[in-house]
Protein backbone atom coordinates (compact mmCIF):
# COMPACT_ATOMS: atom_id res chain seq x y z
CA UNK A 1 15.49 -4.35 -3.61
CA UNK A 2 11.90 -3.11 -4.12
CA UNK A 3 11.89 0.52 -4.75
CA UNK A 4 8.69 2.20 -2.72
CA UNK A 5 7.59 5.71 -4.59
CA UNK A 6 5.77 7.75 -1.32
CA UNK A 7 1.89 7.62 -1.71
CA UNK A 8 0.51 10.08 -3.94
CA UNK A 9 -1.51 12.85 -1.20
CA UNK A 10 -5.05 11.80 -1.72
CA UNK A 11 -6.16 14.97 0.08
CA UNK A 12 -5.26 16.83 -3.07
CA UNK A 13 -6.22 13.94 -5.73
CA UNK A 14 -9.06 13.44 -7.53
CA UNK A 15 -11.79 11.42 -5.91
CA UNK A 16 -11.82 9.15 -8.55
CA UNK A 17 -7.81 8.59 -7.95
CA UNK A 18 -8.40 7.95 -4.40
CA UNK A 19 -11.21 5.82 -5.02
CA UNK A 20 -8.79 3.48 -7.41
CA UNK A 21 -6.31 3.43 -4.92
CA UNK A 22 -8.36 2.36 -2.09
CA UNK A 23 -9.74 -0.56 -4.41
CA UNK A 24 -6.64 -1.54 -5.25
CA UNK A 25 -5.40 -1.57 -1.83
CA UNK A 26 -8.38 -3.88 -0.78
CA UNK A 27 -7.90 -5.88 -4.31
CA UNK A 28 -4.43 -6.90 -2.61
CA UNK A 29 -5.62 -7.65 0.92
CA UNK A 30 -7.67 -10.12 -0.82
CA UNK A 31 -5.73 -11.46 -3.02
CA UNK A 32 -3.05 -12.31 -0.37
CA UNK A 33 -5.62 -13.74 1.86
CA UNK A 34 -6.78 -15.71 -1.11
CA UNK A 35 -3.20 -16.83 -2.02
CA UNK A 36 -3.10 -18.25 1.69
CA UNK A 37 -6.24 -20.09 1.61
CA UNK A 38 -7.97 -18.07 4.77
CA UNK A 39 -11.14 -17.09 4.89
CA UNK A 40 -11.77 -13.64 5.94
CA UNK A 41 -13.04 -15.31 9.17
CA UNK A 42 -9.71 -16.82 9.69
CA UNK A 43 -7.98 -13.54 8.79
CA UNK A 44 -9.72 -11.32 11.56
CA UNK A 45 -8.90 -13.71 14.43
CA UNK A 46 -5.24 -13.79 13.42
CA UNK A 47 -5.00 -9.86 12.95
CA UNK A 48 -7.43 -8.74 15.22
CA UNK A 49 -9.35 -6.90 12.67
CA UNK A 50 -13.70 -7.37 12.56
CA UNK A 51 -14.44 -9.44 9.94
CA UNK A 52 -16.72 -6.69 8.62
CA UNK A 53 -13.81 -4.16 8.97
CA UNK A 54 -12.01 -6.47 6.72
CA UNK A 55 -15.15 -6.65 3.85
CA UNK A 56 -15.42 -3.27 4.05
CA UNK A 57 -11.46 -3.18 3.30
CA UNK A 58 -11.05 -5.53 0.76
CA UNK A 59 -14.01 -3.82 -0.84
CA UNK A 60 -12.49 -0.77 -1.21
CA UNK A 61 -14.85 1.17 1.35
CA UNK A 62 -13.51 3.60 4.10
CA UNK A 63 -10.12 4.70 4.57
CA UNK A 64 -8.25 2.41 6.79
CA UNK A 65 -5.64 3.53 9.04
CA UNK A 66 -2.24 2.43 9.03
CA UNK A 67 -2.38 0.76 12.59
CA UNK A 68 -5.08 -1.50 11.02
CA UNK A 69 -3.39 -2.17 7.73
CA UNK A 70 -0.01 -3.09 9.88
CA UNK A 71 -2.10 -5.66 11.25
CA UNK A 72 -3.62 -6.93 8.31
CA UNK A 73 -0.01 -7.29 6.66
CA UNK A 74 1.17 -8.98 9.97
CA UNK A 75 -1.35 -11.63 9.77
CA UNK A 76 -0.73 -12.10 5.93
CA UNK A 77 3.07 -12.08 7.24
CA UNK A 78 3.62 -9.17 4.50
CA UNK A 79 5.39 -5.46 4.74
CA UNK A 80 2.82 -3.07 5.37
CA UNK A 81 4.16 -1.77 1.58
CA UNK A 82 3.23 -4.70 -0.40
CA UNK A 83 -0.34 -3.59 0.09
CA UNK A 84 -0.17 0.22 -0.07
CA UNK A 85 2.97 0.79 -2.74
CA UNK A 86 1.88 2.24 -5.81
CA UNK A 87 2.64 0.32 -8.86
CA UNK A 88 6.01 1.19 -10.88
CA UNK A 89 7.42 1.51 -14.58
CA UNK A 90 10.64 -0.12 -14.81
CA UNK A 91 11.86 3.85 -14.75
CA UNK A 92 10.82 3.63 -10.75
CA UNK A 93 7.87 6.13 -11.74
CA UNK A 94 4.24 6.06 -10.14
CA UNK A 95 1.79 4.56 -12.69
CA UNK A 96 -0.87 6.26 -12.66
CA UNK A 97 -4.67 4.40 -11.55
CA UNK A 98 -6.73 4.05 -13.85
């Protein structure tokens, strides 16, 4: 069972920590997408997501909400936690981003 540690609150973060997190969040969009072979193309039609929406994403830009990540996770047929879950020590404890 994958344990899930609650998102760190990004309102009271460092910019630079929410900045990493975002990346990293769009650094796993794409690399699922990737894994699947679709283009990004391929991956709006099947979520319903603009193709720019999803650049913009994957890039690390913006702050997506949750309706359009549960989407994106949908099409990539995914938990809406693989992409947002913070990585873990074997411990269960947040690593922190770099």
């Amino acid at each position: 069972m994958t344990r899930i540690t609650p998102v760190t609150d990004l309102r009271r973060g460092s910019a630079p920590a929410a900045e990493a997190y975002l990346k990293a969040v769009g650094n796993r969009v794409r690399q699922e997408r990737q894994r699947l072979g679709l283009s990004r193309r391929a991956l709006a039609e099947t979520s319903g997501v603009s193709e720019r929406y999803l650049a913009e994403l994957e890039r690390g830009a913006g702050n997506a909400s949750l309706l359009v990540l549960r989407k994106v996770a949908q099409a990539l047929r995914l938990r809406v936690e693989h992409l947002t879950s913070e990585p873990q020590d074997d411990d269960g404890h947040t690593i922190a981003a770099e």
